[in-house]
C-alpha atoms as a PDB file:
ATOM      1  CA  UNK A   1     -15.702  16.276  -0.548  1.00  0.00           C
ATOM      2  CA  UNK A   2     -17.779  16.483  -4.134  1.00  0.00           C
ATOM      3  CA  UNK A   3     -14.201  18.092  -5.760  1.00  0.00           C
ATOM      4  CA  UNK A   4     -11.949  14.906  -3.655  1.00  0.00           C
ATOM      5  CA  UNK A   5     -14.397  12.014  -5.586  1.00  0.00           C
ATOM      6  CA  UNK A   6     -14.240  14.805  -8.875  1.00  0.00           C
ATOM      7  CA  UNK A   7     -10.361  14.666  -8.971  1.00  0.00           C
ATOM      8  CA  UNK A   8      -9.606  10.971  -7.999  1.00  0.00           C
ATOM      9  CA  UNK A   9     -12.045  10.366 -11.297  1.00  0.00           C
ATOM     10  CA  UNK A  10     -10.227  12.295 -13.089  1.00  0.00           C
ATOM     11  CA  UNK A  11      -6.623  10.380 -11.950  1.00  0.00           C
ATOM     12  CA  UNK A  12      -5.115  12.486  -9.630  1.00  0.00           C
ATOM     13  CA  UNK A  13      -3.433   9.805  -7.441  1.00  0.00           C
ATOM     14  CA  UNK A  14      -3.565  11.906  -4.146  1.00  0.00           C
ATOM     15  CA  UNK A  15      -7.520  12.071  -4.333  1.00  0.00           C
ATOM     16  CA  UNK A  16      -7.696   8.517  -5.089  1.00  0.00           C
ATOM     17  CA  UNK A  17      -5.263   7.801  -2.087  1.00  0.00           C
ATOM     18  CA  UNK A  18      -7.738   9.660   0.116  1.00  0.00           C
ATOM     19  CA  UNK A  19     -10.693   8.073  -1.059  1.00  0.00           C
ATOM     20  CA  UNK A  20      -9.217   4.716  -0.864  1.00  0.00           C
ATOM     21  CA  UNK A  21      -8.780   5.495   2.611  1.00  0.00           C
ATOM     22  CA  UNK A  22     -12.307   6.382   2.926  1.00  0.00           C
ATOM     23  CA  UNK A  23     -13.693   3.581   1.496  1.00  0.00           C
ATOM     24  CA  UNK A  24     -11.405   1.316   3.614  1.00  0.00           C
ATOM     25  CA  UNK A  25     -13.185   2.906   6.523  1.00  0.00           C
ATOM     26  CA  UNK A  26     -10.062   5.034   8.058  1.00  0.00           C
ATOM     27  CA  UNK A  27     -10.497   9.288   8.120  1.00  0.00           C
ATOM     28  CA  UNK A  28      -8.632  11.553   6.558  1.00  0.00           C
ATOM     29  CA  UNK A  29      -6.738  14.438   8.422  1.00  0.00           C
ATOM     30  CA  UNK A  30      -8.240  17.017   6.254  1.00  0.00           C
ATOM     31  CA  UNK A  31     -11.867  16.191   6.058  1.00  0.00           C
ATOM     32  CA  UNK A  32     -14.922  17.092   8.151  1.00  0.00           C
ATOM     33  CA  UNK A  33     -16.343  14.174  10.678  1.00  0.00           C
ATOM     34  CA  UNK A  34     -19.896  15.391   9.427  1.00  0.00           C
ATOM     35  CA  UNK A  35     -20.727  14.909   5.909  1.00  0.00           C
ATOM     36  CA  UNK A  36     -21.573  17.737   3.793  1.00  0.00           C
ATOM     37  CA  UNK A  37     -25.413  18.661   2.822  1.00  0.00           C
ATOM     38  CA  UNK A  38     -24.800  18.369  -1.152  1.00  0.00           C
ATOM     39  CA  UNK A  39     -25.911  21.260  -3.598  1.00  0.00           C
ATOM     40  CA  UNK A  40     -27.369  19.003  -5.746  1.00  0.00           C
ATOM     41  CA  UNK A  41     -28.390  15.370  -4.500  1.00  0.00           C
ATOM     42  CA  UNK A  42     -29.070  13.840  -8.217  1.00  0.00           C
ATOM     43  CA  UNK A  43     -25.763  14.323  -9.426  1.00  0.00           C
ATOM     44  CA  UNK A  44     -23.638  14.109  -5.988  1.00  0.00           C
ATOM     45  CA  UNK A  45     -20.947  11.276  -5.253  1.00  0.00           C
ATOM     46  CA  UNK A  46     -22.323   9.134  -2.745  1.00  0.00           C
ATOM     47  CA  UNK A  47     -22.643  10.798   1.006  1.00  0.00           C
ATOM     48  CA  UNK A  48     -19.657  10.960   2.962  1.00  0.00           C
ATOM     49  CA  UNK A  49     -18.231  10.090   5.099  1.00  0.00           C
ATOM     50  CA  UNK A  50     -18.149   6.732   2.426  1.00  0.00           C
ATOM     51  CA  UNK A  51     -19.658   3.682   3.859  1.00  0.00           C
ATOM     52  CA  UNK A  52     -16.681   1.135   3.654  1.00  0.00           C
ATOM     53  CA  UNK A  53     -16.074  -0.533   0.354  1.00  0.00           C
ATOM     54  CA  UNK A  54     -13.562  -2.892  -0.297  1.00  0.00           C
ATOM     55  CA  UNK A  55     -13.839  -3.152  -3.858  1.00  0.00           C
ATOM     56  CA  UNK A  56     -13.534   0.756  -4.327  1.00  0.00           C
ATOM     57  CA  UNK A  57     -10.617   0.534  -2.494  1.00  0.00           C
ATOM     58  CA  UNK A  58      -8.936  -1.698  -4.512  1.00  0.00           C
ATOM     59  CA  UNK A  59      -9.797   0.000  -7.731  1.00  0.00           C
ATOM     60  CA  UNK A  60      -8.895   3.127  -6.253  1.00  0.00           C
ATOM     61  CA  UNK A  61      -5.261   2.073  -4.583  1.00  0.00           C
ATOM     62  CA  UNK A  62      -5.041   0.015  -8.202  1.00  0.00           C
ATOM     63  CA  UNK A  63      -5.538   3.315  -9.803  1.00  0.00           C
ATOM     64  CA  UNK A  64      -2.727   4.639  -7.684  1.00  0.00           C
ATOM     65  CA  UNK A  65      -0.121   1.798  -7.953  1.00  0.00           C
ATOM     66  CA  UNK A  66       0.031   2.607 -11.624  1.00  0.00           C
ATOM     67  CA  UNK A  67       0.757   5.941 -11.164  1.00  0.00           C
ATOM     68  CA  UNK A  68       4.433   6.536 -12.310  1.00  0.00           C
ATOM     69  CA  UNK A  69       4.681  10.216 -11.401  1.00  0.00           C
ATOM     70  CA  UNK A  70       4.264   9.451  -8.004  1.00  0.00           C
ATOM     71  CA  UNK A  71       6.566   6.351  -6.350  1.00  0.00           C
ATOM     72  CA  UNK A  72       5.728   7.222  -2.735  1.00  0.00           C
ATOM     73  CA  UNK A  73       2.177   6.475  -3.292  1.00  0.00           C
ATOM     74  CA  UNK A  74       2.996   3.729  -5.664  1.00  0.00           C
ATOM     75  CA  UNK A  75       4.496   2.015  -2.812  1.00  0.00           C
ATOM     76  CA  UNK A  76       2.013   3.094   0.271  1.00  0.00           C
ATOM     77  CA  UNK A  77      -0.742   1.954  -2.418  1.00  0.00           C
ATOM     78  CA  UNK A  78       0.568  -1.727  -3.005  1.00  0.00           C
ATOM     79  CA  UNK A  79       1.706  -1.787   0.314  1.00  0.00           C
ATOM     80  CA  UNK A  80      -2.043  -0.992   1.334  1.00  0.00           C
ATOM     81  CA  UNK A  81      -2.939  -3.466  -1.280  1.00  0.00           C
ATOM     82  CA  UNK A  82      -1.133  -6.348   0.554  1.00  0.00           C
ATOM     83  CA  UNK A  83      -2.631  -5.779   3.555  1.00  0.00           C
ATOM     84  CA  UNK A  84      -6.106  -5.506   1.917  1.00  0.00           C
ATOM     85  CA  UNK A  85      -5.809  -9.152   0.383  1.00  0.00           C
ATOM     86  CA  UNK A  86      -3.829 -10.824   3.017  1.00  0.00           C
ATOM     87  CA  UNK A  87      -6.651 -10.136   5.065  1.00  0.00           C
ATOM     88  CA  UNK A  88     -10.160  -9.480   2.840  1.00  0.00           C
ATOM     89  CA  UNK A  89     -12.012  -6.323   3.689  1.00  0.00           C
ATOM     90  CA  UNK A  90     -16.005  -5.910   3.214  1.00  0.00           C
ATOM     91  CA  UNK A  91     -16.332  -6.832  -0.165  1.00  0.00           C
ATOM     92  CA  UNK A  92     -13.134  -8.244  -1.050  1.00  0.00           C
ATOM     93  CA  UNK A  93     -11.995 -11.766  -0.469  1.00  0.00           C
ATOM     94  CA  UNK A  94      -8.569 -12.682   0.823  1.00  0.00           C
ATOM     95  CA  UNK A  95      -6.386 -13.280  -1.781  1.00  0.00           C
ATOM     96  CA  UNK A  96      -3.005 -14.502  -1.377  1.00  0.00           C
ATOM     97  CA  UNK A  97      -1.724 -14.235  -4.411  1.00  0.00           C
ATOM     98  CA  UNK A  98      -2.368 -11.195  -5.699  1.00  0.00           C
ATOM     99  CA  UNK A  99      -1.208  -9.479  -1.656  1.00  0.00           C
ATOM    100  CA  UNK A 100       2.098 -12.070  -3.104  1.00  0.00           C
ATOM    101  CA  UNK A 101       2.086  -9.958  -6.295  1.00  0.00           C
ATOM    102  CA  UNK A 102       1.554  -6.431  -5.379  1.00  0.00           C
ATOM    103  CA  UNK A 103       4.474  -7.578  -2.534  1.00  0.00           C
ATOM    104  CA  UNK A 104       6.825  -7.742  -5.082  1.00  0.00           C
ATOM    105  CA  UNK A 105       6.086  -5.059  -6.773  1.00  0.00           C
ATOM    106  CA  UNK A 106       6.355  -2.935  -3.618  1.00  0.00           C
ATOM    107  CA  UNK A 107       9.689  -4.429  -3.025  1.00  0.00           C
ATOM    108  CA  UNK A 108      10.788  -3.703  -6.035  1.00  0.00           C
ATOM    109  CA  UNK A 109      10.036  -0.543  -6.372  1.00  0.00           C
ATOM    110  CA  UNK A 110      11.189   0.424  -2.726  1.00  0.00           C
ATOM    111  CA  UNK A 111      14.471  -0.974  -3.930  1.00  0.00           C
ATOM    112  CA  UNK A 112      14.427   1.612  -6.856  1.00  0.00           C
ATOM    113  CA  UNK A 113      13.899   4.257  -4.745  1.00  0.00           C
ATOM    114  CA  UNK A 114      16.397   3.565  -2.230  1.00  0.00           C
ATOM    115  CA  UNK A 115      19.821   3.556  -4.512  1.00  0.00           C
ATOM    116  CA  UNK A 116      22.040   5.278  -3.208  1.00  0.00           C
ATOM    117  CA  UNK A 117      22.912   7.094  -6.527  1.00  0.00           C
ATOM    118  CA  UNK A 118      19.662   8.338  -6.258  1.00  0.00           C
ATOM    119  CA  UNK A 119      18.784  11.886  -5.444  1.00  0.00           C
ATOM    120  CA  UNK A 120      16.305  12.993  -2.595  1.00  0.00           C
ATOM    121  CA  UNK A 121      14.103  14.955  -4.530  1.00  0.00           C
ATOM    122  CA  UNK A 122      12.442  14.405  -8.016  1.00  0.00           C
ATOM    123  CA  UNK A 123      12.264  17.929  -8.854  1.00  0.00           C
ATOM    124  CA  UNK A 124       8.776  17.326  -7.266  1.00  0.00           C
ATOM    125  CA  UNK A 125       6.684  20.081  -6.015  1.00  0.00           C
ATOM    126  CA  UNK A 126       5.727  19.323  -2.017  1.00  0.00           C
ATOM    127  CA  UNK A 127       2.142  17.666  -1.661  1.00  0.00           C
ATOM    128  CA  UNK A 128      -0.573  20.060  -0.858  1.00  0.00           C
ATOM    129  CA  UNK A 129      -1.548  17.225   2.514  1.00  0.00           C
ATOM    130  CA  UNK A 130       0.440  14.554   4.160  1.00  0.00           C
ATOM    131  CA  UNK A 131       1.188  12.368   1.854  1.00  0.00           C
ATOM    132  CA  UNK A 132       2.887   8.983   2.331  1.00  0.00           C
ATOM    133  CA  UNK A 133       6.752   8.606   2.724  1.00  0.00           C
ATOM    134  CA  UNK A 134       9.060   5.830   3.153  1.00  0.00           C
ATOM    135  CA  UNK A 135       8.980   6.480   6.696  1.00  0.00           C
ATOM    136  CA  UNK A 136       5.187   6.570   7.482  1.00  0.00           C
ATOM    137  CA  UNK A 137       4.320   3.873   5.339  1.00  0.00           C
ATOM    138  CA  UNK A 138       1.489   0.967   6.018  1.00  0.00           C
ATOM    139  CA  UNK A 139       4.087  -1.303   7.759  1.00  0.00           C
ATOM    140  CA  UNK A 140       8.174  -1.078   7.537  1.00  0.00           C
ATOM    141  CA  UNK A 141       9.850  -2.812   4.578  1.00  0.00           C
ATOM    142  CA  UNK A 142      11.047  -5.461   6.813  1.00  0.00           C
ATOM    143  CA  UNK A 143       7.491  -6.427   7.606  1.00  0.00           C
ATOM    144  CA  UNK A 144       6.467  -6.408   4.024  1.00  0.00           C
ATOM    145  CA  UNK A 145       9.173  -8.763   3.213  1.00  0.00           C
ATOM    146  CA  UNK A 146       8.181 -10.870   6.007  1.00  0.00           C
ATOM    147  CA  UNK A 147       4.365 -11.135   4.905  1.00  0.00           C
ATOM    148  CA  UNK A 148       5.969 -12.098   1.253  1.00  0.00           C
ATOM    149  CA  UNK A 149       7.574 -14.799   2.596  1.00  0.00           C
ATOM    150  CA  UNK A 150       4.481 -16.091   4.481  1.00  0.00           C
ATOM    151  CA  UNK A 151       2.421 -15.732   0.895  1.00  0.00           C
ATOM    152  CA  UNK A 152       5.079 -17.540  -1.143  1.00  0.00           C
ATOM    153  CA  UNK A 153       4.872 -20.531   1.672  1.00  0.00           C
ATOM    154  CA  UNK A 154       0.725 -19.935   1.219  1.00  0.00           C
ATOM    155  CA  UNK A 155       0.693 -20.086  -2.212  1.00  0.00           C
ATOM    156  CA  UNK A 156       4.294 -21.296  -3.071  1.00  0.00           C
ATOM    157  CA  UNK A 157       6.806 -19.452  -5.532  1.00  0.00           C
ATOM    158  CA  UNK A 158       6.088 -17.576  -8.175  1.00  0.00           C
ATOM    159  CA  UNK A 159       8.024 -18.679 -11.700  1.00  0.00           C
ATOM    160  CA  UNK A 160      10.902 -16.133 -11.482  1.00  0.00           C
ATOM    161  CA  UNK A 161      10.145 -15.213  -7.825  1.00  0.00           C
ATOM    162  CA  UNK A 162      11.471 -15.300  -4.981  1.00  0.00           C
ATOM    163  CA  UNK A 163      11.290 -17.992  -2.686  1.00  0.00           C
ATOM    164  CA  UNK A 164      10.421 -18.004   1.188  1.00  0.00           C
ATOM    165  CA  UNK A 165      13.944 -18.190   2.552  1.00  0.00           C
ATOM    166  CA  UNK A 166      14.640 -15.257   0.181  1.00  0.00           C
ATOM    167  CA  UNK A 167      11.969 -13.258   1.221  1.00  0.00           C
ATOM    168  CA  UNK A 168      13.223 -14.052   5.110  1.00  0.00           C
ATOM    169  CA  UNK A 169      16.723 -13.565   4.561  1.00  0.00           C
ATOM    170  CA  UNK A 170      15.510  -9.852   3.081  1.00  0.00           C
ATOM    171  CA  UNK A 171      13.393  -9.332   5.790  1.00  0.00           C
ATOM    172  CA  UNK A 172      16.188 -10.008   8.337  1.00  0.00           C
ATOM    173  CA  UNK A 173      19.166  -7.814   6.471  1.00  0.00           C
ATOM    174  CA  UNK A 174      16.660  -4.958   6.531  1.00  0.00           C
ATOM    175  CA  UNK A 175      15.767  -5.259  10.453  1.00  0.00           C
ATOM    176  CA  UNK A 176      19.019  -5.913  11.522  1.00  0.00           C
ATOM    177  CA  UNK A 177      19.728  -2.313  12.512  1.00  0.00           C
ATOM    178  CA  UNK A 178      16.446  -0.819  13.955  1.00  0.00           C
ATOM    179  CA  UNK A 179      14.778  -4.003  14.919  1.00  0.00           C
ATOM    180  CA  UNK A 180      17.547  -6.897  15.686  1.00  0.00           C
ATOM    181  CA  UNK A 181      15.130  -9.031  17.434  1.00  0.00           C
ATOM    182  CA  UNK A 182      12.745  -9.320  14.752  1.00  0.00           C
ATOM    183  CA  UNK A 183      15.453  -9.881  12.422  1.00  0.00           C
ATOM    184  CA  UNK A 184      16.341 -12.898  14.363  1.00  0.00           C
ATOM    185  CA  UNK A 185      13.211 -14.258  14.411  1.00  0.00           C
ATOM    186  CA  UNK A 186      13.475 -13.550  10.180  1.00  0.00           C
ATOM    187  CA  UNK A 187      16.981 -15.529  10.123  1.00  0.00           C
ATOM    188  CA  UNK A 188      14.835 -18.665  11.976  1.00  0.00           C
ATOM    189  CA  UNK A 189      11.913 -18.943   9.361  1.00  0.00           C
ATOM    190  CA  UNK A 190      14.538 -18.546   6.599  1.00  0.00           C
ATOM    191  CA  UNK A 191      16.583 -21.323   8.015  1.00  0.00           C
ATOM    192  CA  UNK A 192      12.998 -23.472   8.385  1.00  0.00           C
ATOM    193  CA  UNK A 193      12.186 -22.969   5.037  1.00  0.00           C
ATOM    194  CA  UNK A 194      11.786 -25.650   2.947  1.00  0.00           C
END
């Protein structure tokens, strides 16, 4: 656990994914339930498992959304992000419009990634642990769109942005084929928009 805390200081975006996770008081698949006697306790990281910290969890999944080598945690960190200040977490307070911001930049960069011109692999070597992909992300794209178009009604539009009926209208295109129900219910709020 000392080298997971070592390498997420040091940037590598699939420790601080972990330990984001950690501090947002979920496990993670590879570490022990029962924290580690350290070698030395004056210069350890803090015991684990972490005690739950919002506001390491942010920096961390921050740290992560502005990694460029590394879309599919890009996304499953702002898409962590939205759900973090939609709803507040220990330490954090619920924040609208920054869950609004990091929204769009999810979308956006899910878009990217899902040209069609695109090709599957990056010439990426395969993650050492599970690592996030488009289909085992926090929530479905549908749903983020959805919670974007709540935010923009919450806090209004965004100069440049989209609006609420946008952000439904999305949200209902993208459910149509696994989730037609919900996509109905998408088409209704965009039609109630004001």
């Amino acid at each position: 656990i000392y080298h997971l805390h070592q390498a997420a200081v040091a940037g590598i975006a699939g420790a601080q994914w972990a330990l984001a996770h950690l501090y947002c008081g979920m496990e993670h698949e590879l570490l022990p339930q029962t924290p580690e006697k350290p070698i030395n306790p004056d210069t350890a990281p803090p015991p684990f498992p972490v005690e739950e910290n919002g506001a390491k969890a942010v920096r961390c999944l921050e740290a992560v959304a502005r990694q460029i080598r590394e879309p599919m945690l890009q996304i499953a960190a702002l898409f962590r992000l939205v759900q973090l200040f939609q709803t507040g977490i220990e330490g954090v307070e619920r924040d609208p419009a920054r869950a609004l911001n990091a929204a769009e930049q999810a979308y956006n960069l899910w878009l990217h990634l899902n040209k069609p011109e695109r090709k599957d692999s990056l010439d990426e070597h395969p993650p050492p642990c599970k690592l996030p992909t488009l289909d085992n992300l926090a929530m479905q794209a549908h749903e983020l769109m959805a919670v974007a178009a709540e935010l923009t009604q919450e806090v209004g539009q965004p100069e440049g942005g989209r609006s609420a009926a946008e952000w439904f209208s999305a949200a209902a295109d993208e459910a149509m084929s696994d989730e037609p129900v919900k996509a109905l219910r998408y088409q209704q709020a965009a039609g109630t928009c004001v």
